[in-house]
C-alpha atoms as a PDB file:
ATOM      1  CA  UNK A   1     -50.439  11.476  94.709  1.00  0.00           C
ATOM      2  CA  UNK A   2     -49.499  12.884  91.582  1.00  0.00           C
ATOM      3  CA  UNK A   3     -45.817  13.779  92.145  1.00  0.00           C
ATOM      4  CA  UNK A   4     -45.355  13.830  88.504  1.00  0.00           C
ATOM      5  CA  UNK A   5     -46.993  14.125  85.068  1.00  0.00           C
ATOM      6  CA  UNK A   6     -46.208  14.403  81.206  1.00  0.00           C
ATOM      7  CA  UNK A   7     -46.721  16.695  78.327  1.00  0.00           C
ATOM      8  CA  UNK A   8     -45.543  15.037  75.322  1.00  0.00           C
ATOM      9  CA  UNK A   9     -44.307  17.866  73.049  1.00  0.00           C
ATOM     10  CA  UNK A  10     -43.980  15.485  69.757  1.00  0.00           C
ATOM     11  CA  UNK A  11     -46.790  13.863  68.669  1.00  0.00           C
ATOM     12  CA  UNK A  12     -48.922  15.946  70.792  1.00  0.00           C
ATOM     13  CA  UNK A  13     -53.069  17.219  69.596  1.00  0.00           C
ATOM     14  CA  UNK A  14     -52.914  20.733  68.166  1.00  0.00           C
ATOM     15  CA  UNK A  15     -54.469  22.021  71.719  1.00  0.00           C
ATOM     16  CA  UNK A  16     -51.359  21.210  73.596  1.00  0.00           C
ATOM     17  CA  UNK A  17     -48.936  22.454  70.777  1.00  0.00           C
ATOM     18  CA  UNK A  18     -50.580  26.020  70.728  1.00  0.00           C
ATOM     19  CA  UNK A  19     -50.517  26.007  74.689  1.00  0.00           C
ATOM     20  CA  UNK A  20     -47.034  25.151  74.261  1.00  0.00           C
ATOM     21  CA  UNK A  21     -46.314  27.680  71.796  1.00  0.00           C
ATOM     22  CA  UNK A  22     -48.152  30.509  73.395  1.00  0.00           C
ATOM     23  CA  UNK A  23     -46.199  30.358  76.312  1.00  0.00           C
ATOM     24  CA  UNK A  24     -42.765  30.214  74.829  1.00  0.00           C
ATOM     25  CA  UNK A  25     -43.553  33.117  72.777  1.00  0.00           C
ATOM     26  CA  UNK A  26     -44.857  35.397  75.842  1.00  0.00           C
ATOM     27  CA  UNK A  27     -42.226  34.160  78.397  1.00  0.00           C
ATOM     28  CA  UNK A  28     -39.370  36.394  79.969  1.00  0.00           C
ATOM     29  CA  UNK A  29     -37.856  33.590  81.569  1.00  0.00           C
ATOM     30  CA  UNK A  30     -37.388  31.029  78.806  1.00  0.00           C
ATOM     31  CA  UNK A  31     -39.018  27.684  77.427  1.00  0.00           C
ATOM     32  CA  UNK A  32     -41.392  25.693  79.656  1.00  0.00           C
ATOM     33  CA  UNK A  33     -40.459  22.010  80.252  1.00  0.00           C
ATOM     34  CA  UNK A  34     -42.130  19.150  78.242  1.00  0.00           C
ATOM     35  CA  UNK A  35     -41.529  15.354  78.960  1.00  0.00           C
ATOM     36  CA  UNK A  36     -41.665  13.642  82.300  1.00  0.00           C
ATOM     37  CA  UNK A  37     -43.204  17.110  84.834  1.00  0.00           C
ATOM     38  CA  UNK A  38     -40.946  17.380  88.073  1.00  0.00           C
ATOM     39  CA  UNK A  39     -42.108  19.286  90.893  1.00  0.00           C
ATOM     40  CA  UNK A  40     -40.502  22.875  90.483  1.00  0.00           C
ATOM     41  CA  UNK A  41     -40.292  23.475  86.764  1.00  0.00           C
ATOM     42  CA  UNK A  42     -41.483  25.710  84.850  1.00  0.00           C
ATOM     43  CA  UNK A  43     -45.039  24.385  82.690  1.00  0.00           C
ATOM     44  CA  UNK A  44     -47.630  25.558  80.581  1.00  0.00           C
ATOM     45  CA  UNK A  45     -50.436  26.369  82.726  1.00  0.00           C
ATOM     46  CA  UNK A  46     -54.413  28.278  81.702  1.00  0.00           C
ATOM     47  CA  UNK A  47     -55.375  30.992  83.959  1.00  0.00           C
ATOM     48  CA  UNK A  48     -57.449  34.065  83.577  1.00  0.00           C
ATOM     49  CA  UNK A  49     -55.677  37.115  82.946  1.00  0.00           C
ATOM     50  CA  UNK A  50     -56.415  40.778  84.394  1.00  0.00           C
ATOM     51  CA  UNK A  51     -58.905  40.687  81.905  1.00  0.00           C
ATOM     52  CA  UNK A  52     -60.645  37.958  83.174  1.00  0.00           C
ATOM     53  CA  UNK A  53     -59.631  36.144  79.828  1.00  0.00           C
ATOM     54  CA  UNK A  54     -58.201  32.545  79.376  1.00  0.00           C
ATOM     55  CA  UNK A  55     -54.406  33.067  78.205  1.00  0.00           C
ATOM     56  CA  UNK A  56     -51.720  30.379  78.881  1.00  0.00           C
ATOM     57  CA  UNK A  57     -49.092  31.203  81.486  1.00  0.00           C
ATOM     58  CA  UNK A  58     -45.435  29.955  82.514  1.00  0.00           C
ATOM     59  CA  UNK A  59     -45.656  28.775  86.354  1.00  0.00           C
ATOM     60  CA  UNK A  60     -43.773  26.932  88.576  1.00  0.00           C
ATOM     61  CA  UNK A  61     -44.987  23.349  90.012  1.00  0.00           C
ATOM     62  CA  UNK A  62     -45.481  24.148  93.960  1.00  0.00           C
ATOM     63  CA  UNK A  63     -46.020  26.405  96.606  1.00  0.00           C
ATOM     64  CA  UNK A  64     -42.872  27.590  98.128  1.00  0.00           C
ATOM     65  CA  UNK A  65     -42.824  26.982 102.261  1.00  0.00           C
ATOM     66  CA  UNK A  66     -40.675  29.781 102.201  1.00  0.00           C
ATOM     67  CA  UNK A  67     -37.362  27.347 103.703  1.00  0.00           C
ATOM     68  CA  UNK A  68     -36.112  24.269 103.025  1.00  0.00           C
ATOM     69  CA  UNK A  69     -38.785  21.954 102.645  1.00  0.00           C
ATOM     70  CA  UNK A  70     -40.310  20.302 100.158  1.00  0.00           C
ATOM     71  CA  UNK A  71     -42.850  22.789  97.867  1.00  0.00           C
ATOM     72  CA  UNK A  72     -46.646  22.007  98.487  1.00  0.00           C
ATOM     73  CA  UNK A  73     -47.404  20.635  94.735  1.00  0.00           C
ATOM     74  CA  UNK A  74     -51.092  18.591  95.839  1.00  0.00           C
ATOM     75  CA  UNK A  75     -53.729  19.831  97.794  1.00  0.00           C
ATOM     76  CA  UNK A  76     -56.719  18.190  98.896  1.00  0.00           C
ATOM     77  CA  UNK A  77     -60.331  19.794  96.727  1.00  0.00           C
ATOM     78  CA  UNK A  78     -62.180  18.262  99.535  1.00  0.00           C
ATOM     79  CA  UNK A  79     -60.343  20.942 101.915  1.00  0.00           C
ATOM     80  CA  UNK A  80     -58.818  23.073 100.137  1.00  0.00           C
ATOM     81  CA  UNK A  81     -61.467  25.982 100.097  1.00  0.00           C
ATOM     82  CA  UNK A  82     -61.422  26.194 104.211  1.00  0.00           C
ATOM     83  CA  UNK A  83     -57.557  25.832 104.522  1.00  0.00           C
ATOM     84  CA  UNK A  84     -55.828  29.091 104.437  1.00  0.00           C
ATOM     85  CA  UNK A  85     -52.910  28.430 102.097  1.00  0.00           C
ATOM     86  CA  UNK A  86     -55.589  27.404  99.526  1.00  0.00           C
ATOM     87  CA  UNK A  87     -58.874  29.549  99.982  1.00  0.00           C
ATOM     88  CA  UNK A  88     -57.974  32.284  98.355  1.00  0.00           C
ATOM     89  CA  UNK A  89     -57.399  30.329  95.619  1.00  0.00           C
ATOM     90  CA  UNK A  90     -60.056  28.293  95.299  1.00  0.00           C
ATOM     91  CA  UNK A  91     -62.311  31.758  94.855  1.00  0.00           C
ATOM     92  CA  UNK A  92     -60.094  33.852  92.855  1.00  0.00           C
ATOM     93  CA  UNK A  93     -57.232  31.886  91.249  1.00  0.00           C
ATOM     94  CA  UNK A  94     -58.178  28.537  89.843  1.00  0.00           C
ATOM     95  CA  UNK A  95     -55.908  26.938  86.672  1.00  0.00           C
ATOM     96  CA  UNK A  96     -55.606  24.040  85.010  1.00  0.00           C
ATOM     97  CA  UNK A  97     -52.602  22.289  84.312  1.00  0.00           C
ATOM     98  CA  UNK A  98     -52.283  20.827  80.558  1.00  0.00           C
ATOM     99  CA  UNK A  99     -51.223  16.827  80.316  1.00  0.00           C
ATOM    100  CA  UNK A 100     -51.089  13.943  78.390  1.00  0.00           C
ATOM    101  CA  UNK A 101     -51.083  11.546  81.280  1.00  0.00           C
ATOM    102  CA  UNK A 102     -49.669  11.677  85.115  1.00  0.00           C
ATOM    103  CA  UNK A 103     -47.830   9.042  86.786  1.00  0.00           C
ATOM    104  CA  UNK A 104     -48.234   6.945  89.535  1.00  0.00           C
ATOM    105  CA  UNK A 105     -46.475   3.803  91.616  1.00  0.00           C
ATOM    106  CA  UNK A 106     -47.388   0.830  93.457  1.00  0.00           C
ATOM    107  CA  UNK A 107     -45.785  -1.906  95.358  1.00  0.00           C
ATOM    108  CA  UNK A 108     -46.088  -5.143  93.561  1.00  0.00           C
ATOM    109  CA  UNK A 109     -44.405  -8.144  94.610  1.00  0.00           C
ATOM    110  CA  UNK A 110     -41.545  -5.929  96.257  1.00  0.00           C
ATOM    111  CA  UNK A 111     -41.281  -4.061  93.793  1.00  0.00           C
ATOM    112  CA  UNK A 112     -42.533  -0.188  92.291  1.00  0.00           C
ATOM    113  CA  UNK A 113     -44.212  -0.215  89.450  1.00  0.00           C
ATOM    114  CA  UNK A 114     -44.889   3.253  87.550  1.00  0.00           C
ATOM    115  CA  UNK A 115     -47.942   3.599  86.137  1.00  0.00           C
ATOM    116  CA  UNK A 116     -49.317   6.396  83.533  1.00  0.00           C
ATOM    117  CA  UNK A 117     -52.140   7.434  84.022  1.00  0.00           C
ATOM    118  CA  UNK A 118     -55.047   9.165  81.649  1.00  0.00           C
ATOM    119  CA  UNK A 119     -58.194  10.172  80.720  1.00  0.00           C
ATOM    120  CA  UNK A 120     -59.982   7.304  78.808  1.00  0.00           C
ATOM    121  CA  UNK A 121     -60.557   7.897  74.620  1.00  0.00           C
ATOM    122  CA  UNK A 122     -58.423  11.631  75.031  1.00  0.00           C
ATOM    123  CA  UNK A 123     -54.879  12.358  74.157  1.00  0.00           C
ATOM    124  CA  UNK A 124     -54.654  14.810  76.649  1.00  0.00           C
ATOM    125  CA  UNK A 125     -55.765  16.040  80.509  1.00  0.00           C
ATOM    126  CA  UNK A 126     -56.538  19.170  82.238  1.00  0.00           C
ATOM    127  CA  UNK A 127     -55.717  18.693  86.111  1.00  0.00           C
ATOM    128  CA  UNK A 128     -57.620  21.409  88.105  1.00  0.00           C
ATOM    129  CA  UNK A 129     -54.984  23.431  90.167  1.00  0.00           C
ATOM    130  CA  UNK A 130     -54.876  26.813  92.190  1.00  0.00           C
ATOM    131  CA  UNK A 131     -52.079  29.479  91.390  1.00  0.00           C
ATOM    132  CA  UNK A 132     -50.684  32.411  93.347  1.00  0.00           C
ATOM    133  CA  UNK A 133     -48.029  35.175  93.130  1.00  0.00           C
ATOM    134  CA  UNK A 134     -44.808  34.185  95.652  1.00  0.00           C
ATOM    135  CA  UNK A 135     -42.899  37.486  96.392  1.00  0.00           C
ATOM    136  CA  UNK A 136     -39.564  37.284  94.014  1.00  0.00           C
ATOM    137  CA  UNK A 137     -40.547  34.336  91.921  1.00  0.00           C
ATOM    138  CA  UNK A 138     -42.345  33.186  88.714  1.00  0.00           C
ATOM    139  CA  UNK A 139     -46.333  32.298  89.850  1.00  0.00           C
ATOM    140  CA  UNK A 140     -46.614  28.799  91.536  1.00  0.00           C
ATOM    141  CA  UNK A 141     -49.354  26.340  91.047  1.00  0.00           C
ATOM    142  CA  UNK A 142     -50.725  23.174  93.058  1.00  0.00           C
ATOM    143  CA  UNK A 143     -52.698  20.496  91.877  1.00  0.00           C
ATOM    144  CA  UNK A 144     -56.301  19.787  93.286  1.00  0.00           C
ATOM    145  CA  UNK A 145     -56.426  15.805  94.479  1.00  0.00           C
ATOM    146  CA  UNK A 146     -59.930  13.480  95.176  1.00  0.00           C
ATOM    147  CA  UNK A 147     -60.419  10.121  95.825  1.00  0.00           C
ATOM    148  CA  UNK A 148     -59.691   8.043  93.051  1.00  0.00           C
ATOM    149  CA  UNK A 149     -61.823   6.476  90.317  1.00  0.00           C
ATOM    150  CA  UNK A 150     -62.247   2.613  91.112  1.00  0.00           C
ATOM    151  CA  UNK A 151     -60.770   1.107  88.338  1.00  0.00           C
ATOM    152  CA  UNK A 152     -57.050   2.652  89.695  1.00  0.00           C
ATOM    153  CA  UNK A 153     -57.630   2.863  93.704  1.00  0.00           C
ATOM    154  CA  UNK A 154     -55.503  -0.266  94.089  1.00  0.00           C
ATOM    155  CA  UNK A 155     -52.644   2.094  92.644  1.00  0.00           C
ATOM    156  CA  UNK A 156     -52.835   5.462  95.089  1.00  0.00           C
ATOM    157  CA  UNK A 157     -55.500   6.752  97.194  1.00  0.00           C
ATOM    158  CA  UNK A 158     -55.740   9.768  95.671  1.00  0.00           C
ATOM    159  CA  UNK A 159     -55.634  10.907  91.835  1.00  0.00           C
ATOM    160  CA  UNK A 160     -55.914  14.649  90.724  1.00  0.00           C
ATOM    161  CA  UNK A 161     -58.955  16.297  89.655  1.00  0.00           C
ATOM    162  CA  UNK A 162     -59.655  16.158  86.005  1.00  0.00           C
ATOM    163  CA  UNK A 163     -61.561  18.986  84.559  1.00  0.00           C
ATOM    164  CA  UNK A 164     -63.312  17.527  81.531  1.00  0.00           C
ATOM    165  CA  UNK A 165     -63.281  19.973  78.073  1.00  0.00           C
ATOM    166  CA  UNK A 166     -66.965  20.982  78.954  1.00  0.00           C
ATOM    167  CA  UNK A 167     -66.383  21.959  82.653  1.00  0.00           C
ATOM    168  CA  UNK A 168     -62.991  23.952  81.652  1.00  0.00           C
ATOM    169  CA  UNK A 169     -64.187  27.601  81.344  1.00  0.00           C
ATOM    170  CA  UNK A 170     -66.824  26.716  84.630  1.00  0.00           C
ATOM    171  CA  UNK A 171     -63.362  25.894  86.181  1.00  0.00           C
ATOM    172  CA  UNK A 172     -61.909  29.202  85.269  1.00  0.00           C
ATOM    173  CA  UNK A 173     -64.790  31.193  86.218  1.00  0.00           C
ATOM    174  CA  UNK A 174     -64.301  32.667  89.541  1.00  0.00           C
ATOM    175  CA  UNK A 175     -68.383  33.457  89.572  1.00  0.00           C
ATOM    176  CA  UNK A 176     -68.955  29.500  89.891  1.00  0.00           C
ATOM    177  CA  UNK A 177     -68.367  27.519  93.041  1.00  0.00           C
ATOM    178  CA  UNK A 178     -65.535  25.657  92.960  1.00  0.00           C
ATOM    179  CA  UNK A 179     -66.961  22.232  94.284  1.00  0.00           C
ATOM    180  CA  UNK A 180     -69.615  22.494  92.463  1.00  0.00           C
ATOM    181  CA  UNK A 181     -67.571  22.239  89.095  1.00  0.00           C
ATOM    182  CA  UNK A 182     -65.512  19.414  90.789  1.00  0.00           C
ATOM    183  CA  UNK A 183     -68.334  17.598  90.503  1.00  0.00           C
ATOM    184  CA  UNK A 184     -68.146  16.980  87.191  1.00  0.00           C
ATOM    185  CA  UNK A 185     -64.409  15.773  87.470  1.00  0.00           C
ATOM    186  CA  UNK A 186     -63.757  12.736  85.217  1.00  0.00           C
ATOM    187  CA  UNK A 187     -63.363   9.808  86.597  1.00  0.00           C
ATOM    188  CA  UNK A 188     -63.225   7.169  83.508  1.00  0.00           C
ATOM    189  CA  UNK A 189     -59.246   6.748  83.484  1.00  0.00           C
ATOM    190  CA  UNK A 190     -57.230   4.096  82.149  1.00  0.00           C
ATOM    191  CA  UNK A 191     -53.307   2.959  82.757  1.00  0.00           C
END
């Protein structure tokens, strides 16, 4: 689920240009990507600061394993608050991750098809995700998966969590439960 996303950098709303721009500006270690997302590059991400104030943020797509393997870029909102790579997270370090749509494939007739993926009557998404600090690295994100809305199940089994603009600063603040804002994920997608 969710292995990739976009952030269209052209023709983008306003939002997503000043998100973009925010970050670029306040970055030590250069531009964030735009165009098709990969898991390990460097995006645009909304976090709290020390302040406990929204502020955009360079991160990295995954959690490191800390070898070989693959980074941990989806984790389950269902679980993620009794899991210990994720608890922590889901009570003290909740983002969301800036889109215009995410991808995703299924089999038809032998062959993949790619789909994109987005909110229905928005130009952009907000995927909710957890972040934390990895010793020698930029900060690392994951996003939050559920089961998906019906109109798309036939694609994946899972979709990521899609804060809608009302729920956003619930998301970010740490005094709210965190599956209790899920809740209000969006579910009306279209492809």
């Amino acid at each position: 689920m969710c292995g990739r996303y976009y952030i269209e950098s052209e023709d983008s709303t306003l939002e997503l240009l000043a998100i973009i721009d925010e970050v670029n500006r306040r970055s030590k270690v250069g531009p964030v990507k735009t165009g098709e997302i990969f898991p390990t590059d460097l995006v645009p991400v909304i976090a709290n600061n020390r302040s406990q104030r929204q502020s955009a943020f360079a991160m990295r797509w995954g959690y490191s394993m800390g070898d070989d393997r693959r980074p941990i870029i989806n984790a389950r909102s269902e679980t993620a608050a009794s899991k210990p790579m994720f608890k922590d997270g889901m009570a003290q370090r909740r983002c969301l991750i800036p889109a215009t749509h995410y991808f995703e494939w299924a089999e038809q007739s032998g062959k993949m098809v790619k789909y994109a993926i987005r909110q229905s009557g928005s130009d952009m998404i907000y995927m909710a995700g957890l972040y934390r600090i990895e010793h020698g690295t930029d900060p690392v994100f994951t996003i939050l998966t559920r089961s998906p809305a019906e109109n798309i199940a036939f694609i994946h089994d899972r979709m990521p969590v899609i804060i809608p603009a009302a729920a956003m600063n619930d998301w970010l603040n740490i005094s709210y439960n965190a599956n209790e804002v899920i809740r209000a994920a969006v579910l009306d997608v279209v492809f």
